[in-house]
C-alpha atoms as a PDB file:
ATOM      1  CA  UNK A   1     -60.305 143.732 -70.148  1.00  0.00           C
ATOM      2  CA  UNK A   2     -56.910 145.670 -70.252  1.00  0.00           C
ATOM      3  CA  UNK A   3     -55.536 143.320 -67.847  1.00  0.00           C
ATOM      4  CA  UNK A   4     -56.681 140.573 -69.841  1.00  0.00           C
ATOM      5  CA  UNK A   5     -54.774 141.544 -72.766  1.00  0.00           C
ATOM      6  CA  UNK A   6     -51.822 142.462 -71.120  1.00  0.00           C
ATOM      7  CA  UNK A   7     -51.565 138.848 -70.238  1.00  0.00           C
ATOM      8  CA  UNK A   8     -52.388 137.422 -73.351  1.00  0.00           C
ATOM      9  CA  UNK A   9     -49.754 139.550 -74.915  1.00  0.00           C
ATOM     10  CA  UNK A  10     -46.419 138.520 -72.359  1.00  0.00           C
ATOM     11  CA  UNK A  11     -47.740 135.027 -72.422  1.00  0.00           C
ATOM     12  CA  UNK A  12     -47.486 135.453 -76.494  1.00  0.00           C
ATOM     13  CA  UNK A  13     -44.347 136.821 -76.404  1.00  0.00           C
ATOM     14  CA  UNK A  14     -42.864 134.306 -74.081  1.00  0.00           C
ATOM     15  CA  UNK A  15     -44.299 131.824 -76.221  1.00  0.00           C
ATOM     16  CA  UNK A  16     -42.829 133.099 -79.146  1.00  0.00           C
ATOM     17  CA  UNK A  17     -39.124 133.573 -77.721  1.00  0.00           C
ATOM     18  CA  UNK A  18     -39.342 130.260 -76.312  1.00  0.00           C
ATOM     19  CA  UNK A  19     -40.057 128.516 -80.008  1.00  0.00           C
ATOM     20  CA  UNK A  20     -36.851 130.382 -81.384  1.00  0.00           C
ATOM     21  CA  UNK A  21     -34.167 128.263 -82.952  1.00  0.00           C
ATOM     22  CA  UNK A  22     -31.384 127.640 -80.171  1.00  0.00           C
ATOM     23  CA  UNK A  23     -33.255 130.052 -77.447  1.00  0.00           C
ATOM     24  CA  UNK A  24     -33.967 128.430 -74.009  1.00  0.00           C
ATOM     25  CA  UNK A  25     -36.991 130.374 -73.114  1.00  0.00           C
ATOM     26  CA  UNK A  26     -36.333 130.618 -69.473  1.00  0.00           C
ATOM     27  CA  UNK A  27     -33.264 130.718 -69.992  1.00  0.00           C
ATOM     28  CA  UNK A  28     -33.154 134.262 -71.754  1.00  0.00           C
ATOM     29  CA  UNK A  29     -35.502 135.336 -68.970  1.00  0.00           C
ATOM     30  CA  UNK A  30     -33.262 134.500 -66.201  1.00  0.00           C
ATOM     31  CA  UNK A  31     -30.181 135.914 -67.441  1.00  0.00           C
ATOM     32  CA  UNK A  32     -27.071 136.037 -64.641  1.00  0.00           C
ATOM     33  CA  UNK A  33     -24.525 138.837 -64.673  1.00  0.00           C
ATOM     34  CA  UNK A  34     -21.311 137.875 -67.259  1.00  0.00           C
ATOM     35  CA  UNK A  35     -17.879 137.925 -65.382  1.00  0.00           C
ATOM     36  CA  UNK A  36     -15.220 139.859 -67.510  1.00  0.00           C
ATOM     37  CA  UNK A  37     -13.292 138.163 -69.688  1.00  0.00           C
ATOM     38  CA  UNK A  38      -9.506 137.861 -69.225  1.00  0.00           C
ATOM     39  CA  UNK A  39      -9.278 138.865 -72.373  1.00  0.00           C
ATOM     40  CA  UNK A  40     -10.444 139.129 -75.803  1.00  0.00           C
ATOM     41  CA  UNK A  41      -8.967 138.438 -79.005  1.00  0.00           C
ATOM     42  CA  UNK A  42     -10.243 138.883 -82.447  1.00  0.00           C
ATOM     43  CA  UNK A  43      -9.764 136.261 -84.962  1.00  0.00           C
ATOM     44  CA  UNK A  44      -9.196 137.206 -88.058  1.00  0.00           C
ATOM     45  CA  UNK A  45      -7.254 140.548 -87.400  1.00  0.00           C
ATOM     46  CA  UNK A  46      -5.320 140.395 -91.037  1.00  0.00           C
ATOM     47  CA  UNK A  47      -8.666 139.225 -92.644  1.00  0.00           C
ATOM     48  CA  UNK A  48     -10.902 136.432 -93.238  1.00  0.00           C
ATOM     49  CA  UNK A  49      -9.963 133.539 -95.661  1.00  0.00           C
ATOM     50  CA  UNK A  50     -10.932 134.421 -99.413  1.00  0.00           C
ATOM     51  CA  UNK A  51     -14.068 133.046 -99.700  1.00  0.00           C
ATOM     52  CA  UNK A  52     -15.441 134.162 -96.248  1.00  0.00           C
ATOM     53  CA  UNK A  53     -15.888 137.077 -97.760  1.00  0.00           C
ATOM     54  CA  UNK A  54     -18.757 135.994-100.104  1.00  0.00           C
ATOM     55  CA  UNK A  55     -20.824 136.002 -96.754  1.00  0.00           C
ATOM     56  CA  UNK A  56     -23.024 138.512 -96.066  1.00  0.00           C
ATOM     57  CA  UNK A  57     -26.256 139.025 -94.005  1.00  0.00           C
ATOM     58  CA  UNK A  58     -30.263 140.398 -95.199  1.00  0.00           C
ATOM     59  CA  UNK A  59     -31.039 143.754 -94.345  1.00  0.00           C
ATOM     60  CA  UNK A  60     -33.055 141.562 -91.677  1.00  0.00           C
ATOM     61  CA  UNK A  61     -30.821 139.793 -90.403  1.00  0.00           C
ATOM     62  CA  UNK A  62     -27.981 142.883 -89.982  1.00  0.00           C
ATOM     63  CA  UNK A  63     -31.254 144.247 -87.410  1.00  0.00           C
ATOM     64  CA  UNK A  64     -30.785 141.095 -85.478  1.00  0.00           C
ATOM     65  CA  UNK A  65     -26.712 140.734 -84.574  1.00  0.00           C
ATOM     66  CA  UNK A  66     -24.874 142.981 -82.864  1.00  0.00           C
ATOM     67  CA  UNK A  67     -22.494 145.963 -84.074  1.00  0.00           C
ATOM     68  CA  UNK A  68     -19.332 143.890 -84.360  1.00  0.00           C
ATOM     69  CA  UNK A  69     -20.779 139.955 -85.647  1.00  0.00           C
ATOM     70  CA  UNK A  70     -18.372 140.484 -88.769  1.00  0.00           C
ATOM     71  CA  UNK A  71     -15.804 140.179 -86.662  1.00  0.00           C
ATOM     72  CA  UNK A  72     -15.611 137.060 -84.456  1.00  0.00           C
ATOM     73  CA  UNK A  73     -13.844 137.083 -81.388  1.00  0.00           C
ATOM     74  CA  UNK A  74     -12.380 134.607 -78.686  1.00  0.00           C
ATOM     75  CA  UNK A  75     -13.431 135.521 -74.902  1.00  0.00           C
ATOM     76  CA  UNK A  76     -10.610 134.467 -72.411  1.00  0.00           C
ATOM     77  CA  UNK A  77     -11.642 133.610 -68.942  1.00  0.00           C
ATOM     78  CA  UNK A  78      -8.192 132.645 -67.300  1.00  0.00           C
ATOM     79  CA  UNK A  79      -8.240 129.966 -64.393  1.00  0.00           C
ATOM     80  CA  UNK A  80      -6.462 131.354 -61.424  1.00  0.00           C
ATOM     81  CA  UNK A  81      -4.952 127.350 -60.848  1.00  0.00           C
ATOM     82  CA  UNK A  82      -5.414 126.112 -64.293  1.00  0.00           C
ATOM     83  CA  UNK A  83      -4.672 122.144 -64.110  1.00  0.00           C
ATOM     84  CA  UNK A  84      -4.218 122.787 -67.625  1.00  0.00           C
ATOM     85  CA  UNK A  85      -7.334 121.801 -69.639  1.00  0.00           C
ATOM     86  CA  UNK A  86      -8.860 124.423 -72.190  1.00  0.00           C
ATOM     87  CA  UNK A  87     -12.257 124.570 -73.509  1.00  0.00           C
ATOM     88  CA  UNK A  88     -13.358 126.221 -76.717  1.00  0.00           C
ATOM     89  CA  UNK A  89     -17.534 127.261 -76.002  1.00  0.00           C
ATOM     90  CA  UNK A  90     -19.558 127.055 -79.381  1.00  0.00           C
ATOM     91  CA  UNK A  91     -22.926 128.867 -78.339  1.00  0.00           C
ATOM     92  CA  UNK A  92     -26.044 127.744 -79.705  1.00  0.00           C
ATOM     93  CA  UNK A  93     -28.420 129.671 -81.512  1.00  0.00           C
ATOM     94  CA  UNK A  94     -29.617 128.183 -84.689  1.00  0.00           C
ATOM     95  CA  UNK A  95     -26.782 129.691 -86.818  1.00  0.00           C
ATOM     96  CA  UNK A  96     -28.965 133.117 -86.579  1.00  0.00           C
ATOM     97  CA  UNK A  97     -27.758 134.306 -83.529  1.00  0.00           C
ATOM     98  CA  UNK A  98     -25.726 133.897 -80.414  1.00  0.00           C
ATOM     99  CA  UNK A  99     -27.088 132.612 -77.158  1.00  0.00           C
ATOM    100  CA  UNK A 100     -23.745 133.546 -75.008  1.00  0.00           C
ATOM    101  CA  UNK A 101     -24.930 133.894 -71.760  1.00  0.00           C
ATOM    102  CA  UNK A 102     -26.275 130.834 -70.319  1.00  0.00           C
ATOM    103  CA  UNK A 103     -24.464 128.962 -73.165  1.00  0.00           C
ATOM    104  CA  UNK A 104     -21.271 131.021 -72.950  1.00  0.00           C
ATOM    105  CA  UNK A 105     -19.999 133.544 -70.443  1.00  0.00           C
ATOM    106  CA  UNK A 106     -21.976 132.604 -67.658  1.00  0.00           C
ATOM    107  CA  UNK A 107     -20.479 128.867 -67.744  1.00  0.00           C
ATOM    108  CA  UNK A 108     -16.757 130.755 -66.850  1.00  0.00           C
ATOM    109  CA  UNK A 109     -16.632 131.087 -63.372  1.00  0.00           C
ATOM    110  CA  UNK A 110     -17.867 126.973 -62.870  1.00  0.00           C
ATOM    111  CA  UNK A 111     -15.482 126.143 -65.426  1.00  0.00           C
ATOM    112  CA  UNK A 112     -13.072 128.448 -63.415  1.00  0.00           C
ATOM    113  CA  UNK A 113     -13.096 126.380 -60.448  1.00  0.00           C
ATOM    114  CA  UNK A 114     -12.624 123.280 -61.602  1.00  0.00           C
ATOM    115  CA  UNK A 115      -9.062 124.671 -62.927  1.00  0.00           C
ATOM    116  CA  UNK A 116     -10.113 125.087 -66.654  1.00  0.00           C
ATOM    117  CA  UNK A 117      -9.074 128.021 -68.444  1.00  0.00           C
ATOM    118  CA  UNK A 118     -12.382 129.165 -70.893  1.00  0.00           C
ATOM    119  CA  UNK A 119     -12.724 130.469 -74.060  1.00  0.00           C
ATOM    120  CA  UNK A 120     -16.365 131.489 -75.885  1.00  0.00           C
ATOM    121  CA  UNK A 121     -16.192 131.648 -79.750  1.00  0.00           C
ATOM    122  CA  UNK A 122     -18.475 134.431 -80.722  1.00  0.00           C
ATOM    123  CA  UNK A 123     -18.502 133.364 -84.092  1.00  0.00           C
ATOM    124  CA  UNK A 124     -19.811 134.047 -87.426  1.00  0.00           C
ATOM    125  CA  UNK A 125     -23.389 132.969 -88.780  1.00  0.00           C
ATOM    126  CA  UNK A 126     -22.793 131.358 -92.364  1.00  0.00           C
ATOM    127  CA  UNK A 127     -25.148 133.475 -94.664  1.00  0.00           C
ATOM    128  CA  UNK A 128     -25.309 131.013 -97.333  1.00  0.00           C
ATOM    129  CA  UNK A 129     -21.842 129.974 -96.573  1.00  0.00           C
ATOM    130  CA  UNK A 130     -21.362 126.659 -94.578  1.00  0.00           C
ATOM    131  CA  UNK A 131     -18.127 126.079 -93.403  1.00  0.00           C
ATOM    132  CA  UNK A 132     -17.580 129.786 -91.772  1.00  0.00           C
ATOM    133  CA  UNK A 133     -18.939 129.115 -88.296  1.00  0.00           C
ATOM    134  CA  UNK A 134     -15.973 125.997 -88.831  1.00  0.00           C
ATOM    135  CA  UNK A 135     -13.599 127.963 -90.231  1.00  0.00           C
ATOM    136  CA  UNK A 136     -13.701 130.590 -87.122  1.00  0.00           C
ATOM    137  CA  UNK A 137     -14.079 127.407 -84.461  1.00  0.00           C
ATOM    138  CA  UNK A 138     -10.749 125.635 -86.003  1.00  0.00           C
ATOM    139  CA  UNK A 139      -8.918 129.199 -85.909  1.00  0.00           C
ATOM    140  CA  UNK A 140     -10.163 129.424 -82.201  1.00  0.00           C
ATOM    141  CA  UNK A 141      -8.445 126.177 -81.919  1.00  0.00           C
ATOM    142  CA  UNK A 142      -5.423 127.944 -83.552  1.00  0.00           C
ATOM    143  CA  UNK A 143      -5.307 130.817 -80.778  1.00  0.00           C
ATOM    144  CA  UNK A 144      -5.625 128.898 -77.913  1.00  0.00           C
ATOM    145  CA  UNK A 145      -2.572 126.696 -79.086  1.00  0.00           C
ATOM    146  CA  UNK A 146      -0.407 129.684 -79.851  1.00  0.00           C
ATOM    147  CA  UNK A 147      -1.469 130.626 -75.883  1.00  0.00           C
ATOM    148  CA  UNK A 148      -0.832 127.610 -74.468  1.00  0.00           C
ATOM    149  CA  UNK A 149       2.079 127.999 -72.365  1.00  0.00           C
ATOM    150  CA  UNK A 150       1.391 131.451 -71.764  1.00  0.00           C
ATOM    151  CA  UNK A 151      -2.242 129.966 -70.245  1.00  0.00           C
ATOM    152  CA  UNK A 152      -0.841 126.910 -68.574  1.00  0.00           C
ATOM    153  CA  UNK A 153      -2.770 124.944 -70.890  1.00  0.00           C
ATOM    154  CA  UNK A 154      -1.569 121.214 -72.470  1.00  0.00           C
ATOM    155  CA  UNK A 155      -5.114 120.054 -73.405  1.00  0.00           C
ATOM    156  CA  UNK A 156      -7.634 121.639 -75.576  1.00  0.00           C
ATOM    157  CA  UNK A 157     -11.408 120.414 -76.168  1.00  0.00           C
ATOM    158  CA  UNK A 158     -14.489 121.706 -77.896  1.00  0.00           C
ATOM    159  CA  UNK A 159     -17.809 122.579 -75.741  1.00  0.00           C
ATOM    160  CA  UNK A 160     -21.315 123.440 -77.263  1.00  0.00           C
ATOM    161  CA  UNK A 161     -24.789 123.574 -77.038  1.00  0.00           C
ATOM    162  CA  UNK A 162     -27.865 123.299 -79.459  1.00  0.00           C
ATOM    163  CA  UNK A 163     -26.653 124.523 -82.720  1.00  0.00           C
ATOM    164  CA  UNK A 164     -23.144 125.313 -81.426  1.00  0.00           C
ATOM    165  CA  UNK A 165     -23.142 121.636 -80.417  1.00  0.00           C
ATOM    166  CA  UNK A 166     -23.510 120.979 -84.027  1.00  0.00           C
ATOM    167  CA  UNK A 167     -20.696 123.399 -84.607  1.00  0.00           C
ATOM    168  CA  UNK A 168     -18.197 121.396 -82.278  1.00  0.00           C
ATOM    169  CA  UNK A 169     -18.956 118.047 -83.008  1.00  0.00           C
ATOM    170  CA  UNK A 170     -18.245 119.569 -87.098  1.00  0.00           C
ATOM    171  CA  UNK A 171     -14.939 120.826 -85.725  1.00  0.00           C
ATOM    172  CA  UNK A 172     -14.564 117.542 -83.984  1.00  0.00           C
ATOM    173  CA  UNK A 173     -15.218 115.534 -87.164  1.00  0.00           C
ATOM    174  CA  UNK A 174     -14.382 117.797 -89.574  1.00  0.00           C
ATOM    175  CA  UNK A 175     -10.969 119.552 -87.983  1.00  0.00           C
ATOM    176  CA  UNK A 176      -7.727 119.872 -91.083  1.00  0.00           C
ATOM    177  CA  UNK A 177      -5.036 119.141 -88.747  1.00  0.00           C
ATOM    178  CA  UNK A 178      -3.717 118.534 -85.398  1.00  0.00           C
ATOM    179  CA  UNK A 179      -3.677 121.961 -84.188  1.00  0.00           C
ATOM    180  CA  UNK A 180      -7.051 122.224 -84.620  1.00  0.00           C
ATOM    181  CA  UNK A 181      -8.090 118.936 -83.538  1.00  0.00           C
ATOM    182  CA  UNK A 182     -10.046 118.954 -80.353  1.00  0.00           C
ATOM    183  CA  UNK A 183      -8.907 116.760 -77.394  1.00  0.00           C
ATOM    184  CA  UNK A 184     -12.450 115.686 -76.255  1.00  0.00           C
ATOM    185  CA  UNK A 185     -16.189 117.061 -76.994  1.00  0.00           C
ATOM    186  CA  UNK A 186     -18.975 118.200 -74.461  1.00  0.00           C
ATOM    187  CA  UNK A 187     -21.875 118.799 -76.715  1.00  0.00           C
ATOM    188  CA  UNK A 188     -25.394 119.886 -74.571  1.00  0.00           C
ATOM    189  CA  UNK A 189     -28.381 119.085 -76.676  1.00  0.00           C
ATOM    190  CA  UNK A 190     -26.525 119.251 -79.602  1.00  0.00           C
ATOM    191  CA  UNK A 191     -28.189 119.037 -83.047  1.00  0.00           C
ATOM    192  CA  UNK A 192     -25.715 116.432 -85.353  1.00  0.00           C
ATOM    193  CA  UNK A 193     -27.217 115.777 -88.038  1.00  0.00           C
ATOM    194  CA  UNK A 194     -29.094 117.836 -91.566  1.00  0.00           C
ATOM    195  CA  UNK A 195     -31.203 114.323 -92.054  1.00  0.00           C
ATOM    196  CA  UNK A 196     -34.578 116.354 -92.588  1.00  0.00           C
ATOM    197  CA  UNK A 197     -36.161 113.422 -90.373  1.00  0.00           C
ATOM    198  CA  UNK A 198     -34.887 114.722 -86.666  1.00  0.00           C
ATOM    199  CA  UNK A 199     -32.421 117.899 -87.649  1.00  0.00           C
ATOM    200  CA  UNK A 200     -33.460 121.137 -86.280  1.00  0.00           C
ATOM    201  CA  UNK A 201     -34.970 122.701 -89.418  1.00  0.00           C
ATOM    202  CA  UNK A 202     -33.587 125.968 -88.381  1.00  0.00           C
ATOM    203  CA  UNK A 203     -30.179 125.198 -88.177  1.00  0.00           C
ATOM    204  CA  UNK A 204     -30.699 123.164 -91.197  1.00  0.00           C
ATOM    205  CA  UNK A 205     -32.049 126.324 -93.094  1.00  0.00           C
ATOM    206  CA  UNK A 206     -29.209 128.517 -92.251  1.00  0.00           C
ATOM    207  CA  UNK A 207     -26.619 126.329 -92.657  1.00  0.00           C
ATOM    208  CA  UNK A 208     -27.246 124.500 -95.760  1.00  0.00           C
ATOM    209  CA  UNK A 209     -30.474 126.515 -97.261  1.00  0.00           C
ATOM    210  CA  UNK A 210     -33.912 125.018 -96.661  1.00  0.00           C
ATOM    211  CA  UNK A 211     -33.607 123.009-100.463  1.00  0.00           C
ATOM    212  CA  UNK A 212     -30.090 121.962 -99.698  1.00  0.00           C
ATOM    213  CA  UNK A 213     -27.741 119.513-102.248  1.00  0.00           C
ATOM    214  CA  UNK A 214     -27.646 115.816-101.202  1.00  0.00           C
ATOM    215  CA  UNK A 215     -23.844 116.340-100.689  1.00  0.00           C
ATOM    216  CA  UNK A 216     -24.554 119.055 -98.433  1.00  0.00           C
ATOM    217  CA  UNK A 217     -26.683 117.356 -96.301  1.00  0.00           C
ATOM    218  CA  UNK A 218     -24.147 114.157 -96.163  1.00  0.00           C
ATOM    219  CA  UNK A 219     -21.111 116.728 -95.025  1.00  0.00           C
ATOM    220  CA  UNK A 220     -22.759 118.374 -92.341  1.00  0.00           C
ATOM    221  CA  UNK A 221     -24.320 115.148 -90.651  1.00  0.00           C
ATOM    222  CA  UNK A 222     -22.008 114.754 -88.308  1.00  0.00           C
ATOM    223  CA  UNK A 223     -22.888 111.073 -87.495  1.00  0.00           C
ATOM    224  CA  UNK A 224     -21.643 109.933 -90.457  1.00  0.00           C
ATOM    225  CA  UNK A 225     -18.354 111.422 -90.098  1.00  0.00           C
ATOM    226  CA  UNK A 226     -17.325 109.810 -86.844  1.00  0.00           C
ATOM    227  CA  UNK A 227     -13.871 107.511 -87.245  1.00  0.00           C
ATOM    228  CA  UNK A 228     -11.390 106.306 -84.799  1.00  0.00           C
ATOM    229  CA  UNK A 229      -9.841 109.368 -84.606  1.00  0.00           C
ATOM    230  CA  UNK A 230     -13.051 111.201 -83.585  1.00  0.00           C
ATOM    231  CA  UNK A 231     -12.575 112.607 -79.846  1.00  0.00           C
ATOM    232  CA  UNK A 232     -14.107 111.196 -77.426  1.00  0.00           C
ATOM    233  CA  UNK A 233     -17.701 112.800 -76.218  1.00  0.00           C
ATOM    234  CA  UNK A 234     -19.909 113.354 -73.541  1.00  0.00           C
ATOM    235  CA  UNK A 235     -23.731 114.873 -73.842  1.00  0.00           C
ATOM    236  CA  UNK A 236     -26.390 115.899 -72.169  1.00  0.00           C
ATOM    237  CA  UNK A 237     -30.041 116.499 -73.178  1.00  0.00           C
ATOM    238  CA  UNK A 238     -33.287 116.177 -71.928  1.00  0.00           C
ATOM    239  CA  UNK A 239     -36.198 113.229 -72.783  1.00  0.00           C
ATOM    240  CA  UNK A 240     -38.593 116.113 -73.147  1.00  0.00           C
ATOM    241  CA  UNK A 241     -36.723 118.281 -75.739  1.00  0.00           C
ATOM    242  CA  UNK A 242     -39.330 119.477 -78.173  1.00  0.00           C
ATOM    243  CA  UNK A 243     -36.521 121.539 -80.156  1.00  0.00           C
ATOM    244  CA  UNK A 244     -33.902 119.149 -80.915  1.00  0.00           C
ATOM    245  CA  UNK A 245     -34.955 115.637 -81.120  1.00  0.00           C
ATOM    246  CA  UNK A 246     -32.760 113.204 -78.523  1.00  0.00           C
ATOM    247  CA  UNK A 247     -32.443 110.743 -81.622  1.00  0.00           C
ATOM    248  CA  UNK A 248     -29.470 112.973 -83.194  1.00  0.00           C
ATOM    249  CA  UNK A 249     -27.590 112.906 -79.712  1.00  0.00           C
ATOM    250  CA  UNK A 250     -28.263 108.796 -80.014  1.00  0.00           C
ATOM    251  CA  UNK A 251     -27.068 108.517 -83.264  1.00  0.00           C
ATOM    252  CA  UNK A 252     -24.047 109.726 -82.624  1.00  0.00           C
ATOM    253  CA  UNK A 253     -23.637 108.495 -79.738  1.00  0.00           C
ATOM    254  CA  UNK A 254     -23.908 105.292 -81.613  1.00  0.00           C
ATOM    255  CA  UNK A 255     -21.346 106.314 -84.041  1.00  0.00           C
ATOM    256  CA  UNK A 256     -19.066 107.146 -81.756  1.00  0.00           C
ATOM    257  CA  UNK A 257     -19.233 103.737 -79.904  1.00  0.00           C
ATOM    258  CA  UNK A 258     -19.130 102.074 -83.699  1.00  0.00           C
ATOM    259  CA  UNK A 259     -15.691 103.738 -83.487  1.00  0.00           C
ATOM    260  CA  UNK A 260     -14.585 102.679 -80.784  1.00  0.00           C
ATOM    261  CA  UNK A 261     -14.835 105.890 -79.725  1.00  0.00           C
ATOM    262  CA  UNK A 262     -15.309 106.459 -75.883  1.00  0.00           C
ATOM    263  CA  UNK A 263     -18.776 108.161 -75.663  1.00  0.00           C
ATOM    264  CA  UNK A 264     -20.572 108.998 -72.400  1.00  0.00           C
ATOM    265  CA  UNK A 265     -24.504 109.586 -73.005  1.00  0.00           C
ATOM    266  CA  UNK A 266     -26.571 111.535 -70.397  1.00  0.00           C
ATOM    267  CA  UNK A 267     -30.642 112.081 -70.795  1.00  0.00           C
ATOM    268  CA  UNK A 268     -32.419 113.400 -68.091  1.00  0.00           C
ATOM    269  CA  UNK A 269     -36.213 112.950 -67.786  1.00  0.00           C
ATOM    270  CA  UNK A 270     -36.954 116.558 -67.880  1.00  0.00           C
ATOM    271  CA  UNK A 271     -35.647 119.986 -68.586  1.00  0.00           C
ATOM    272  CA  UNK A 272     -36.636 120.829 -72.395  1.00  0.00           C
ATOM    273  CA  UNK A 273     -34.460 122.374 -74.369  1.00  0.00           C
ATOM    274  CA  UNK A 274     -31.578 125.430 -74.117  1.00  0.00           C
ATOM    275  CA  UNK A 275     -30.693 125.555 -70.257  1.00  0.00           C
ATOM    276  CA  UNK A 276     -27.292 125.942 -70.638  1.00  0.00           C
ATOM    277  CA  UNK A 277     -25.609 126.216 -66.995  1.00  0.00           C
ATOM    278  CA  UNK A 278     -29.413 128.067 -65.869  1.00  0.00           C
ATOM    279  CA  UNK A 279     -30.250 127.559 -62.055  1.00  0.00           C
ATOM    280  CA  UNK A 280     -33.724 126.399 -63.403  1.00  0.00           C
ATOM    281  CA  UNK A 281     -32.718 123.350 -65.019  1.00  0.00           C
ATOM    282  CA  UNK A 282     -33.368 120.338 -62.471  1.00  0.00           C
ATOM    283  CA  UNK A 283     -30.737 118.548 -63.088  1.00  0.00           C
ATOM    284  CA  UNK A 284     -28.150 120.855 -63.110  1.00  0.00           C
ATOM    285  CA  UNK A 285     -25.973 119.383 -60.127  1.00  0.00           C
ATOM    286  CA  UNK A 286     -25.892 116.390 -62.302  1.00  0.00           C
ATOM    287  CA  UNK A 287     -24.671 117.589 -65.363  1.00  0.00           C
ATOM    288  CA  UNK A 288     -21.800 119.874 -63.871  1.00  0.00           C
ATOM    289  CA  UNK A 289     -21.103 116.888 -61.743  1.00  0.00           C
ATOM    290  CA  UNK A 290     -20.769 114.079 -64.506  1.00  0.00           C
ATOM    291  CA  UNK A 291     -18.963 116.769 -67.174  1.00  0.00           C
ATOM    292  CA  UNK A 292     -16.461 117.876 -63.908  1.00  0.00           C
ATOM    293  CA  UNK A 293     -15.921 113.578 -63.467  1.00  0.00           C
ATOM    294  CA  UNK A 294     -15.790 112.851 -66.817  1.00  0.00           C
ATOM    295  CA  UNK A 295     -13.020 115.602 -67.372  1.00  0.00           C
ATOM    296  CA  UNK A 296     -11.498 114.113 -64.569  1.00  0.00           C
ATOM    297  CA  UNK A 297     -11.054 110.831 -65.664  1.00  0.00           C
ATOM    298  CA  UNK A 298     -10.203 111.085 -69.774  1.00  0.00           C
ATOM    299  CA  UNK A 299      -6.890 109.537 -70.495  1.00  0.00           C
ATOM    300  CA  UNK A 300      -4.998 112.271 -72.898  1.00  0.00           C
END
């Protein structure tokens, strides 16, 4: 009988981690060792813009984060031969949390390889306050440019996954100016849009409250912000994703080619949701391989 419940119980709590906003389920079970960033920088050393400062977390939610999520931070990971592309990492986690291993550090050392110097915003979660996970993404954008001849780096583009894909495809539709416009998207099953029909209600939740104004919804779906100046994209995603419907990374896929915007769609038959760059995932020789040919071949 004890043994009984003991199983019961870890397949519960599997169960349970695995139906988390933005958590991978195997994925947080597998975890690899992080390399050590080059270096890390902190992005708001002379303080936060005025009204960041409105945000604050629950009790609740101050249990969940770690000592220092007040104050975001840029991880470095250097390429040895950079070829002199950048990419700025928005991990997922349902604007609750941070998933930055598999959807962060542990993409480095691939990234690495290819020649791409790496960067993982560790951003802040909004607490009632929408455009601070944006604010800290388009000052990542700001570092990296004030670093880019000291990195080697002449072209800068916006990675994420789950509800950090949201986050980049908001910086890449949503960016104030040039310097922190992104050169190109890679967005892994990346919710786009607040439409209550296929968002992740999570992300939707934290972001823009669970009773959210019209207007609110409008700005943060993402489809509906695409224009010819929208960078071009690639994503990949899984048929069977049971946490983020495939329909938002079709929409705006969609938009994108409305746009004229070139848009490079990849769904795979399996895999679920939250893999990130996780040895489990099937396919994963065939994302890494069309991302590291699809980098190859934009046109900057």
């Amino acid at each position: 009988m004890k043994k009984i419940f003991l199983l019961v119980l870890s397949v519960s709590l599997f169960q349970l981690a695995s139906a988390q906003p933005g958590f991978g389920g195997f994925g947080q079970r597998q975890a690899q060792p992080a390399p050590k960033a080059s270096e890390i920088i902190r992005l708001w050393p002379d303080g936060f813009p005025e009204k960041d400062y409105e945000a604050k977390p629950s009790d609740f939610q101050k249990r969940m984060l770690p000592e220092n999520f007040m104050d975001p931070r840029l991880e470095v990971y250097r390429a040895g031969n950079p070829n002199g592309i950048c990419i700025l990492e928005c991990p997922g986690g349902g604007y609750t949390m941070l998933s930055d291993s598999h959807e962060g550090r542990n993409m480095a050392e691939w990234f690495n390889s290819l020649g791409i110097t790496y960067c993982v915003l560790e951003y802040r979660m909004p607490f009632g306050f929408s455009y601070v996970p944006l604010h800290d993404a388009e000052q990542g954008m700001r570092i990296i440019r004030s670093h880019a001849e000291e990195w080697g780096v002449k072209h800068v583009g916006v990675m994420g996954c789950s509800a950090g894909g949201h986050l980049a495809s908001t910086l890449a539709t949503h960016y104030s100016s040039e310097e922190t416009r992104p050169e190109f998207q890679i967005l892994m099953y990346p919710v786009i849009t607040m439409d209550a029909g296929y968002t992740h209600i999570g992300s939707r939740d934290n972001l823009i409250s669970a009773e959210p104004k019209p207007e609110m919804v409008d700005e943060f779906s993402n489809e509906k912000h695409v224009n010819a100046q929208t960078p071009p994209a690639i994503m990949i995603l899984s048929a069977d994703d049971g946490t983020v419907d495939p329909k938002n990374s079709i929409e705006y896929y969609y938009a994108l080619r409305s746009a004229k915007v070139s848009a490079s769609l990849h769904i795979y038959p399996s895999g679920g949701h939250g893999y990130g760059i996780g040895d489990y995932f099937p396919y994963k020789a065939q994302w890494t391989s069309e991302v590291s040919r699809w980098l190859e071949q934009l046109k900057f």
